[in-house]
Protein backbone atom coordinates (compact mmCIF):
# COMPACT_ATOMS: atom_id res chain seq x y z
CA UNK A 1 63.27 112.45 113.64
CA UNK A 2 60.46 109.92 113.26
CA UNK A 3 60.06 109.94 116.83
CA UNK A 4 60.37 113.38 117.59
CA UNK A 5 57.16 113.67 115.13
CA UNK A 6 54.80 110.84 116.26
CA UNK A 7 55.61 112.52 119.62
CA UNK A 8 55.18 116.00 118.83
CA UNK A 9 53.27 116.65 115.56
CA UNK A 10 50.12 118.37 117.80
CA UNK A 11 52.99 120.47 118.92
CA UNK A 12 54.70 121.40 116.20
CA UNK A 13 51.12 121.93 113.87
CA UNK A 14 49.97 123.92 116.17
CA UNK A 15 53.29 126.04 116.71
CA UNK A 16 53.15 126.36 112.44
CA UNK A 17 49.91 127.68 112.36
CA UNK A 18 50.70 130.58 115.17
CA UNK A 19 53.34 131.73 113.47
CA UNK A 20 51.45 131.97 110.18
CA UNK A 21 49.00 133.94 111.96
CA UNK A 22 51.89 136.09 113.58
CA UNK A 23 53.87 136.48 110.33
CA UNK A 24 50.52 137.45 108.72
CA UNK A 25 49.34 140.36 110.96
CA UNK A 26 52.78 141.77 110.86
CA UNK A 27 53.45 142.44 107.52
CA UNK A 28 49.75 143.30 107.25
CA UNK A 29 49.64 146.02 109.56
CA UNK A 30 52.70 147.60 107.87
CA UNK A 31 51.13 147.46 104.66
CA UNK A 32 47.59 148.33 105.98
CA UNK A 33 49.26 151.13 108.04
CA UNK A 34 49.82 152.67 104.70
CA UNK A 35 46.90 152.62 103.42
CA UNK A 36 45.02 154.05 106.27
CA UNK A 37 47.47 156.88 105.62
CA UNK A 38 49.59 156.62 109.07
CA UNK A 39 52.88 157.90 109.28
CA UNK A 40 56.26 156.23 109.18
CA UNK A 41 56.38 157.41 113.14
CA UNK A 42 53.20 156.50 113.97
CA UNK A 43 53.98 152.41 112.35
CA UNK A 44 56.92 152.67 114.11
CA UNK A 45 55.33 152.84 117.86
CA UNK A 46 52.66 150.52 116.64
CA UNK A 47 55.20 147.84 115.54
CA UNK A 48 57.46 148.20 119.03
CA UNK A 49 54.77 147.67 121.11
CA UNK A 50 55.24 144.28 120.48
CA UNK A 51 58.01 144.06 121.69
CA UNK A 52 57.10 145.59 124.82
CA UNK A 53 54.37 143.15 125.11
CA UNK A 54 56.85 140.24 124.15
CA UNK A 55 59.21 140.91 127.08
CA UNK A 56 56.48 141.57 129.59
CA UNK A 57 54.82 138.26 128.34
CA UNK A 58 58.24 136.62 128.79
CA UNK A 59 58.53 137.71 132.14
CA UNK A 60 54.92 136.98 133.79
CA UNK A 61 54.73 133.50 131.78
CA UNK A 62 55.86 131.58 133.91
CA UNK A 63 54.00 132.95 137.09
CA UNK A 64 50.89 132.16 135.34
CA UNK A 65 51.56 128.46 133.86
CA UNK A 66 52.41 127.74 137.47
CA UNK A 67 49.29 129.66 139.25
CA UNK A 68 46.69 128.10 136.53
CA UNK A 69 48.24 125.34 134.31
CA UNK A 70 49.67 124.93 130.68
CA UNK A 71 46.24 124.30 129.13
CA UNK A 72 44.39 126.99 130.76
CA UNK A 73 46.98 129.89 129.88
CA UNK A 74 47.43 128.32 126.81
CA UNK A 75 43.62 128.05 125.68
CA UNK A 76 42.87 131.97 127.47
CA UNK A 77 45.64 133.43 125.67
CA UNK A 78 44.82 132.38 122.14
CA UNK A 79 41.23 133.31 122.83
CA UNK A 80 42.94 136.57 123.16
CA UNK A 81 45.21 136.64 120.07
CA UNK A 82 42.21 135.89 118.01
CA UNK A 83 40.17 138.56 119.34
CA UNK A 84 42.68 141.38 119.22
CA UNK A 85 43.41 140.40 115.23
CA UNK A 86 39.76 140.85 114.45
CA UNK A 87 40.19 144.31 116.02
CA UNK A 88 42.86 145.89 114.10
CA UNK A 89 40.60 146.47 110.81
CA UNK A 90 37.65 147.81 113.17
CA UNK A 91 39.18 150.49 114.86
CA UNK A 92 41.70 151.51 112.04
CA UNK A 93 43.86 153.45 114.84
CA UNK A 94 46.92 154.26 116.07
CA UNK A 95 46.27 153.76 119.48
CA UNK A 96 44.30 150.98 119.53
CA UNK A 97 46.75 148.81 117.22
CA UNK A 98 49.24 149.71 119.58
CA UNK A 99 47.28 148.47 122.51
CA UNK A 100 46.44 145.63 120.20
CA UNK A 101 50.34 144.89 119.38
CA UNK A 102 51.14 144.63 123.51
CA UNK A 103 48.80 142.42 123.99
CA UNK A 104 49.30 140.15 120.92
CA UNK A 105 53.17 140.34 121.96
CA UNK A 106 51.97 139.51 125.35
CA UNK A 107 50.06 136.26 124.28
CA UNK A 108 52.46 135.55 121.59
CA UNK A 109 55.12 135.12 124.14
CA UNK A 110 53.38 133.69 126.87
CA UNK A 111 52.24 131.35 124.05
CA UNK A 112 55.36 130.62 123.16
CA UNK A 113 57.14 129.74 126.46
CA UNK A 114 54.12 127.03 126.96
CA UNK A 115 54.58 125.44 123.83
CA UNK A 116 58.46 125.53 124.27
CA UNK A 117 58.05 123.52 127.67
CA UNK A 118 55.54 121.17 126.32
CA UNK A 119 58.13 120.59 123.33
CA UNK A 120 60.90 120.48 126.54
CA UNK A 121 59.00 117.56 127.75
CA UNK A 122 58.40 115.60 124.62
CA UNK A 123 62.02 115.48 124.18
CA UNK A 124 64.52 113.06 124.91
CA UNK A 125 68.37 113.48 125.31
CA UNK A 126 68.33 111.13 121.77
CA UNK A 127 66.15 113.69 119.79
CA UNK A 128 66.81 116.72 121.58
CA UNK A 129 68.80 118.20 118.51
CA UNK A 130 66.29 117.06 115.97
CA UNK A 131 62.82 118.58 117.93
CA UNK A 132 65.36 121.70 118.05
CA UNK A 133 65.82 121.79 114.52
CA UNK A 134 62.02 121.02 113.64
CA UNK A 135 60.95 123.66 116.15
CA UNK A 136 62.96 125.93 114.39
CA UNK A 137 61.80 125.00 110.69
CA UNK A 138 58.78 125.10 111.46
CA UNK A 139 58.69 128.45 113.06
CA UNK A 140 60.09 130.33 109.91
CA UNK A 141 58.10 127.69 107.49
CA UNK A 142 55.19 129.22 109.37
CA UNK A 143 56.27 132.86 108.57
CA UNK A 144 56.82 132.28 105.21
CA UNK A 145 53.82 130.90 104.19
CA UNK A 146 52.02 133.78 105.84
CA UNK A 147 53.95 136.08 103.58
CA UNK A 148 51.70 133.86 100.98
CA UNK A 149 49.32 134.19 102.57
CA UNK A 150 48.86 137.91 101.91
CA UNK A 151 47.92 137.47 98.51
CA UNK A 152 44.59 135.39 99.03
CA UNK A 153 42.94 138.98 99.55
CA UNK A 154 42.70 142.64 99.77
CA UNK A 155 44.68 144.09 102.52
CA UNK A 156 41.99 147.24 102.29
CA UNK A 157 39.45 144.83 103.87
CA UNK A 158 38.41 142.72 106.76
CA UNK A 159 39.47 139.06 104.91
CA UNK A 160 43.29 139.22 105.47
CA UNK A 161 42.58 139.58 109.40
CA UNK A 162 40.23 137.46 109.81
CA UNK A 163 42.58 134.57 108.30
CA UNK A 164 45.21 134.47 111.48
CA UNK A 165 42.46 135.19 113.61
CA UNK A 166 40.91 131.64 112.33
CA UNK A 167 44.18 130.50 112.02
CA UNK A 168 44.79 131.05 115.75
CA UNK A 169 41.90 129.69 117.35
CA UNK A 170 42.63 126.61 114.88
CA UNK A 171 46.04 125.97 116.50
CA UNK A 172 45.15 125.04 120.06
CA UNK A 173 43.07 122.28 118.93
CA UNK A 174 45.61 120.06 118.05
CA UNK A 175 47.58 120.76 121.23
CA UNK A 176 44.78 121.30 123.74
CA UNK A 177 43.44 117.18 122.16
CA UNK A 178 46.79 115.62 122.17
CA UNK A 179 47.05 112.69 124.34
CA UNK A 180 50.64 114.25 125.57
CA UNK A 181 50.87 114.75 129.53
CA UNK A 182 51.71 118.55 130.38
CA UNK A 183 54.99 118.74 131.87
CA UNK A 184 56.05 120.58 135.11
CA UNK A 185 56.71 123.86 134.75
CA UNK A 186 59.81 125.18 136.79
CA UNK A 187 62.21 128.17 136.08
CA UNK A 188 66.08 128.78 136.63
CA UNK A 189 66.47 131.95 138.76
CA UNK A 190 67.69 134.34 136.66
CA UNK A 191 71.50 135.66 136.52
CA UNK A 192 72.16 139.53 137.34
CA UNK A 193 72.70 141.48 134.43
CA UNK A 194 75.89 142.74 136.24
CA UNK A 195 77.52 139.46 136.36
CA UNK A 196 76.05 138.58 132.81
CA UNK A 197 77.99 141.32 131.58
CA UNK A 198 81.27 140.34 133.99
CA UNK A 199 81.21 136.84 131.94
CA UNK A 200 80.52 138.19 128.57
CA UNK A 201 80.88 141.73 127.51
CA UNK A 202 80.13 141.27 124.08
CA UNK A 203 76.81 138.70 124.45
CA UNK A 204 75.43 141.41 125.89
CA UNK A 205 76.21 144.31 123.57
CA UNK A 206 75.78 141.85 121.14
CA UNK A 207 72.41 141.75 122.30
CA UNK A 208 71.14 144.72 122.44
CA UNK A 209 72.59 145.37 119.08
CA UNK A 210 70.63 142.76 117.43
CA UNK A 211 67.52 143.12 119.43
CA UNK A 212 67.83 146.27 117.14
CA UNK A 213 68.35 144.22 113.75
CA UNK A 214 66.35 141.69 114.23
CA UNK A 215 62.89 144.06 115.57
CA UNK A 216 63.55 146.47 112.47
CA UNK A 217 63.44 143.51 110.09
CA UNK A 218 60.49 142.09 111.51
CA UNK A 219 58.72 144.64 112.51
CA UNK A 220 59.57 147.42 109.69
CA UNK A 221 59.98 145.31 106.85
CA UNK A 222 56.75 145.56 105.32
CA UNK A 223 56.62 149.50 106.32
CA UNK A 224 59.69 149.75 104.31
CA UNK A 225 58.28 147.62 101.20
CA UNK A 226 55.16 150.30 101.63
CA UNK A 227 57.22 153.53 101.67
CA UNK A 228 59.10 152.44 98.65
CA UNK A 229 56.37 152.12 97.34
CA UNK A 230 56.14 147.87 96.58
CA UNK A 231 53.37 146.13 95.39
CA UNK A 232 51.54 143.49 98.47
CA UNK A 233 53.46 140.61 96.58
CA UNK A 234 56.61 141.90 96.41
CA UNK A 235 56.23 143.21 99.78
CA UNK A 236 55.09 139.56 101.16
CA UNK A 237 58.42 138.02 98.62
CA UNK A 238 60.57 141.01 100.79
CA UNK A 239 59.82 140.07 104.24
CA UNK A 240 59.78 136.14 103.40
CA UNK A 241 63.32 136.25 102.11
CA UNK A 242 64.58 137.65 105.48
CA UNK A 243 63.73 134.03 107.12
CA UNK A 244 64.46 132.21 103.83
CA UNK A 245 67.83 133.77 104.15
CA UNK A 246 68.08 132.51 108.09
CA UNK A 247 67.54 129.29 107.61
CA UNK A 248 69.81 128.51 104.34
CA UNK A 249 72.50 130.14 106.49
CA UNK A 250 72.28 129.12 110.06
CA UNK A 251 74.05 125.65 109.30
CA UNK A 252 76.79 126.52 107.70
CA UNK A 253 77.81 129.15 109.59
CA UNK A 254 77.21 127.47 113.20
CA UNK A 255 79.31 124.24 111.23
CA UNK A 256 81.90 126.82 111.13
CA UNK A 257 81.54 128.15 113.76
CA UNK A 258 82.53 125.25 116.65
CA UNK A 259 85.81 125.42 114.16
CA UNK A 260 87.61 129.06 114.34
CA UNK A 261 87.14 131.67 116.92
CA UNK A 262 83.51 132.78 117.28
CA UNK A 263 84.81 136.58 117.61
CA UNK A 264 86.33 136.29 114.64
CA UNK A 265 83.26 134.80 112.83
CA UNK A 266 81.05 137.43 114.57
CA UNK A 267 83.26 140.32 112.97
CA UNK A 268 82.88 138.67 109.95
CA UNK A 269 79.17 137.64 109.91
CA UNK A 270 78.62 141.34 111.05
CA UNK A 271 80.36 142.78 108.19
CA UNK A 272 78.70 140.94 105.12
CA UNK A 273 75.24 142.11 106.97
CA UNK A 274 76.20 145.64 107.18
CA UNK A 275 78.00 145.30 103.64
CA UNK A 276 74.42 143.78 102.65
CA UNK A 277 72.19 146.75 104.27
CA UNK A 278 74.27 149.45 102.47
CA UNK A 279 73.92 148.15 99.03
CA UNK A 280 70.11 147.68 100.14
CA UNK A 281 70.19 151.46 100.68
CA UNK A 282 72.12 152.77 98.15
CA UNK A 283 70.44 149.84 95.43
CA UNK A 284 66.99 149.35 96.97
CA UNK A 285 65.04 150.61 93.83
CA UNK A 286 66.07 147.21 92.11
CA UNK A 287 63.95 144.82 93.55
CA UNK A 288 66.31 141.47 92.62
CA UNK A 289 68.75 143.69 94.23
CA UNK A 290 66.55 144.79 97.75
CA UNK A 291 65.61 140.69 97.19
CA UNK A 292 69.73 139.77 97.47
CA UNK A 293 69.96 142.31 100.36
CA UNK A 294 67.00 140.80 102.58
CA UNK A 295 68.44 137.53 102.45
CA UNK A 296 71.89 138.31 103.14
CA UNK A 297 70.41 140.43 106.45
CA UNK A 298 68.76 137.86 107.25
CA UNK A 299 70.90 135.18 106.74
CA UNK A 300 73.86 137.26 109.18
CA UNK A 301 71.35 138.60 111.67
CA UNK A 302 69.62 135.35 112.57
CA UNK A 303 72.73 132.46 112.57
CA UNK A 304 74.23 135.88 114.69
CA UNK A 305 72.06 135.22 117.56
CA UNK A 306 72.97 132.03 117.86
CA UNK A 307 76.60 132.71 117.62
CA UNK A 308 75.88 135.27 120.65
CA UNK A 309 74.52 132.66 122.54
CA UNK A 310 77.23 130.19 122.06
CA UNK A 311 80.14 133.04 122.73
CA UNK A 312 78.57 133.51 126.08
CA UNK A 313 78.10 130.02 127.10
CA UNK A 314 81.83 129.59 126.52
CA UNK A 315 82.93 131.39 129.28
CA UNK A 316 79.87 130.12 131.82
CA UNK A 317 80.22 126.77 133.61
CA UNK A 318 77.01 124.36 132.19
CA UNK A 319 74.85 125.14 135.62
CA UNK A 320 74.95 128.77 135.03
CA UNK A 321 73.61 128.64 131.21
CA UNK A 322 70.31 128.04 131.96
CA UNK A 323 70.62 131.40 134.29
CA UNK A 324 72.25 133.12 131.86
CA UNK A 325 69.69 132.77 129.21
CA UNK A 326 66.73 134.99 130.97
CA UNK A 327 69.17 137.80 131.07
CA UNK A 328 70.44 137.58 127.19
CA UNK A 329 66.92 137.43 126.13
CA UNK A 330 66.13 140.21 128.40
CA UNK A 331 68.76 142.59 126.85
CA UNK A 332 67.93 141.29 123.39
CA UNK A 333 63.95 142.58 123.66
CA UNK A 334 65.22 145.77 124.91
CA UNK A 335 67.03 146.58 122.01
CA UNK A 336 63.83 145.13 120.16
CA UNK A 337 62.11 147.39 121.53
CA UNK A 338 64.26 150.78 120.47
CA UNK A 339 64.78 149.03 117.26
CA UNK A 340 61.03 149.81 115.06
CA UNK A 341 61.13 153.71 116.70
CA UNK A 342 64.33 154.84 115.68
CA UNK A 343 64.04 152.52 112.21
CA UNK A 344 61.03 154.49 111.99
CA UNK A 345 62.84 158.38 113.12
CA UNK A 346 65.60 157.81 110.42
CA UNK A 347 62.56 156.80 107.24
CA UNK A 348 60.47 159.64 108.60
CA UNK A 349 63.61 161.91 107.85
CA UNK A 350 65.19 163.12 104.21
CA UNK A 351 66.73 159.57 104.33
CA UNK A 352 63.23 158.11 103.38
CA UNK A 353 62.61 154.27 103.03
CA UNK A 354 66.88 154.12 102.95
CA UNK A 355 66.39 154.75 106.54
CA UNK A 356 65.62 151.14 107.55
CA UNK A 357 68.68 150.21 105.89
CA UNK A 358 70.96 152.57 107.09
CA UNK A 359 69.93 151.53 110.88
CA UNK A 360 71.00 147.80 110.32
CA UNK A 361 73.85 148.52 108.65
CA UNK A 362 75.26 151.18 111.42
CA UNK A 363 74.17 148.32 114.14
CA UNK A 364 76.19 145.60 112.36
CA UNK A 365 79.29 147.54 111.61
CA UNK A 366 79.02 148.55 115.40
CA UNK A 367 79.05 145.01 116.23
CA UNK A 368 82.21 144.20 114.12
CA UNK A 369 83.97 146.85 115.46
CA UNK A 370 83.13 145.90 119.46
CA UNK A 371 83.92 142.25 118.44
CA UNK A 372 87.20 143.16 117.52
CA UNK A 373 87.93 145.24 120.08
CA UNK A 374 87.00 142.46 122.43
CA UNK A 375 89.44 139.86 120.53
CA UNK A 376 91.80 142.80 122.00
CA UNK A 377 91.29 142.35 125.15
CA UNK A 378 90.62 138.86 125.99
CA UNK A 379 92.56 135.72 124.42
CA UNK A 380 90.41 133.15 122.72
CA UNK A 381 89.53 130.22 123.69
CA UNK A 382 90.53 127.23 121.53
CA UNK A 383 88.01 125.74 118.97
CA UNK A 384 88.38 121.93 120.60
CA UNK A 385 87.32 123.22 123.92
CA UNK A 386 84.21 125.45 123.36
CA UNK A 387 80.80 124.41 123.20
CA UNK A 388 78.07 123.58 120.54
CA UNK A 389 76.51 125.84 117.94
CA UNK A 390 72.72 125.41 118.25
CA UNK A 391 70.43 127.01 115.95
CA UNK A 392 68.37 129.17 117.86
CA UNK A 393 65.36 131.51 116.57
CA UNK A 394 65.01 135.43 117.82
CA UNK A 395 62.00 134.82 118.88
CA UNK A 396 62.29 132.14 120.92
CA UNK A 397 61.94 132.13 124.76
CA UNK A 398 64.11 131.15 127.40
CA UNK A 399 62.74 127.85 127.27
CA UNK A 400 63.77 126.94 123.73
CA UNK A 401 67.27 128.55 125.09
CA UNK A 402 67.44 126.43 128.27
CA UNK A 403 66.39 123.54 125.93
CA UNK A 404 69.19 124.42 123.15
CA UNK A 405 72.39 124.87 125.67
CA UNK A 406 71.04 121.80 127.78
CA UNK A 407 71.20 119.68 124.17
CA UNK A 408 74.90 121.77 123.65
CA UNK A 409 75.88 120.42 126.69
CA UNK A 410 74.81 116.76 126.38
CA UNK A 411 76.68 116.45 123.06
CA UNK A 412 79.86 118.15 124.50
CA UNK A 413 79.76 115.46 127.30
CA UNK A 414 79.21 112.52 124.59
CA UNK A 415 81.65 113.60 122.53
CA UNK A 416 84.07 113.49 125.38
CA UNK A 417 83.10 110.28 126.60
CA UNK A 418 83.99 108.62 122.99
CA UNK A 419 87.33 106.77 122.54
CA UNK A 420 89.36 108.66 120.15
C-alpha cells in the first residue's frame, strides 16, 4: 500500500479533488434546478446529458491521448471542466446546462480514462489490487466530501460553483508536476455487442438495467431530495449515503461472492435493492427512513456492477476480457442515459418525488427475475473455478476495467500455481 502511495499520491490527489468537484456540481444543479424554478422534466434532460457526454468522451478518449499526449488532453480538458462550472450560475438555463452537462461528461470521462492509464502504469502486478482499492476509495471519498461541501454556502449564488471550478483547475497540478513518466497509451479492439451478448446474456441486460439505477441515483438524487422538499443538508447527507452505502458493502458481498453462484447472489443483491427502493417510496417522508433506503440502494446497486462484471468474465477466456469490457461499459451508459429522463417522466407524474423510487425498484426486481430465469437455462459454473471479485466503480472507464480483470486474472493464476 505504501508503495502504491509514494508512487501514486499526485495521482490519486488529483483524482480526489475531481470527483469532489464532480460530486459537487451534481447535487448542486439538482438543488439549484429547483430554485430557478425548472421542472422535474426539464432536470431530468439536464442531468442525462451527462451521460451522453460520458459515453462519447469514453469513446473519442483514446483517439485523442494518442493524436496529442496524456498531458496535453489532460491539462485542455480540465481547462474546460472549470470553465463550463463557472457557467452554470450565469446563464441559469435549461439549455445551456445541458450543453454544459455534455461537455463536463465529455471531459469528465476523457479525464478519467487518462488518469486510469497513468494509474495502469504506476502499478505493479504486487500492488495492482491495492492501487485498485485506493482508486476506488478515493473516488467515492471524493464524492462524499463534496456532499459537505454544499454547506460552505448558498446554493442561490455564484460561491458553490465557483468551489469545483477551483477545485478542478487545482487537481492537474499535482499530476501535470509529478516526476511519473506517462505511459503508452494503447487500446484492446473492442468485442461486438452480438457476441458480448452470445457469452453473457445477463451482463448485458444486467447492464443496461443498472446503467438505469446507477444514472437515477446519481444524477436524480438531489432532484428528488428538492421535490420532497429537503433542506441543502439533508439533501447533501441523502446523496452521500448512496456511496457510503457502496463502499461498506462492496467487500462483503464480492467475499461472498467468489463462494456461491454469482446468479444466485445477483437475484439476491437485486431483491434487497428493490425491497429497499419500495420502502423508500412508500416511507420516504421519514428522513432516517429515506437515509436507511439510500444506503441499502446504494450498497446493492454499486457491489452489483461488479458482480456483472465478474459473471461475464466467467464465461470469456482471459484474452477476450479486456475486449469485453468496452462493450459492457458501452451498454451500461446507454441505460445511463434513459435512466435521469424516465426517473424524471414518472416524478413529473401523480407519483411525485415516489417516482425516483419506484424506477429503481421496478429495474432491480427486473433484474432478479432475468437472473433467475437465466439460472434456468444455463448450469452454473462451480465456485472453485470462476474468477475474482474486483471492486469496480460505475463510473469508471474501460481502463480501470481492463486494469481490474487483468489483476483478477493474475491472482487466479497465483493461486493456482500454490502447492495445496
Amino acid at each position: 500500500m505504501f508503495q502504491v502511495l509514494s508512487s501514486a499520491w499526485a495521482l490519486l490527489l488529483g483524482m480526489c479533488l475531481l470527483m469532489v468537484g464532480n460530486g459537487m456540481q451534481g447535487t448542486l444543479l439538482g438543488i439549484r434546478g429547483g430554485i430557478e424554478a425548472f421542472s422535474t422534466f426539464e432536470m431530468s434532460i439536464v442531468m442525462s446529458a451527462y451521460f451522453v457526454g460520458f459515453l462519447g468522451g469514453s469513446r473519442m478518449a483514446p483517439g485523442m491521448i494518442r493524436r496529442v499526449g496524456h498531458v496535453r488532453v489532460f491539462a485542455a480538458l480540465a481547462s474546460m471542466i472549470s470553465a463550463v462550472m463557472i457557467l452554470y450560475p450565469t446563464f441559469p438555463n435549461v439549455a445551456v446546462w445541458s450543453v454544459g452537462r455534455v461537455l463536463i461528461g465529455f471531459c469528465f470521462s476523457a479525464v478519467y480514462v487518462t488518469a486510469e492509464s497513468w494509474l495502469n502504469n504506476a502499478a505493479t502486478n504486487e500492488n495492482r489490487g491495492q492501487a485498485l482499492s485506493l482508486y476506488m476509495i478515493v473516488q467515492t471519498f471524493g464524492i462524499v466530501i463534496a456532499q459537505a461541501l454544499l454547506l460552505t454556502a448558498d446554493p442561490s449564488g455564484f460561491v458553490l460553483f465557483v468551489i469545483p471550478s477551483v477545485l478542478v483547475s487545482v487537481a492537474v497540478t499535482p499530476i501535470l508536476l509529478s516526476i511519473s513518466p506517462t505511459p503508452a497509451f494503447d487500446t484492446t479492439k473492442p468485442m461486438s455487442l452480438r457476441e458480448l451478448a452470445g457469452f453473457s446474456p445477463l451482463g448485458c441486460v444486467g447492464m443496461f438495467l443498472l446503467g438505469g439505477v446507477f444514472s437515477a441515483q446519481f444524477g436524480m438524487a438531489s432532484v428528488y431530495g428538492a421535490e420532497a422538499g429537503l433542506t441543502v443538508a439533508q439533501i447533501s447527507v441523502f446523496v452521500a449515503t448512496f456511496f457510503v452505502g457502496s463502499v461498506v458493502l462492496q467487500y462483503p458481498i464480492g467475499w461472498v461472492s467468489d463462494r456461491m453462484d454469482r446468479r444466485l447472489l445477483i437475484v439476491i443483491t437485486s431483491i434487497i435493492g428493490g425491497i429497499g427502493s419500495v420502502i423508500g417510496m412508500l416511507l420516504g417522508h421519514n428522513f432516517s427512513v429515506l437515509l436507511l433506503t439510500a444506503f441499502v440502494v446504494g450498497g446493492m446497486s454499486n457491489p452489483l456492477y461488479s458482480l456483472l462484471i465478474a459473471h461475464t468474465n466467467d464465461f470469456l477466456e482471459p484474452e477476450d476480457m479486456a475486449a469485453a469490457s468496452g462493450g459492457m461499459i458501452f451498454i451500461n451508459g446507454l441505460g445511463a442515459i434513459l435512466g435521469p429522463v424516465i426517473t424524471g417522466w414518472m416524478m413529473g407524474t401523480a407519483l411525485g418525488p415516489g417516482g425516483f423510487y419506484l424506477f429503481t425498484a421496478v429495474l432491480f426486481f427486473a433484474l432478479a427475475v432475468y437472473a433467475s430465469y437465466r439460472a434456468t437455462v444455463r448450469p452454473a459454473i462451480p465456485a472453485d473455478e470462476t474468477g475474482n471479485y474486483i471492486p469496480i466503480y460505475p463510473a469508471a472507464t474501460t481502463v480501470a476495467v481492463e486494469l481490474a480483470q487483468e489483476y483478477a486474472i493474475e491472482s487466479e493464476q497465483t493461486a493456482e500455481a500454490e502447492p495445496t
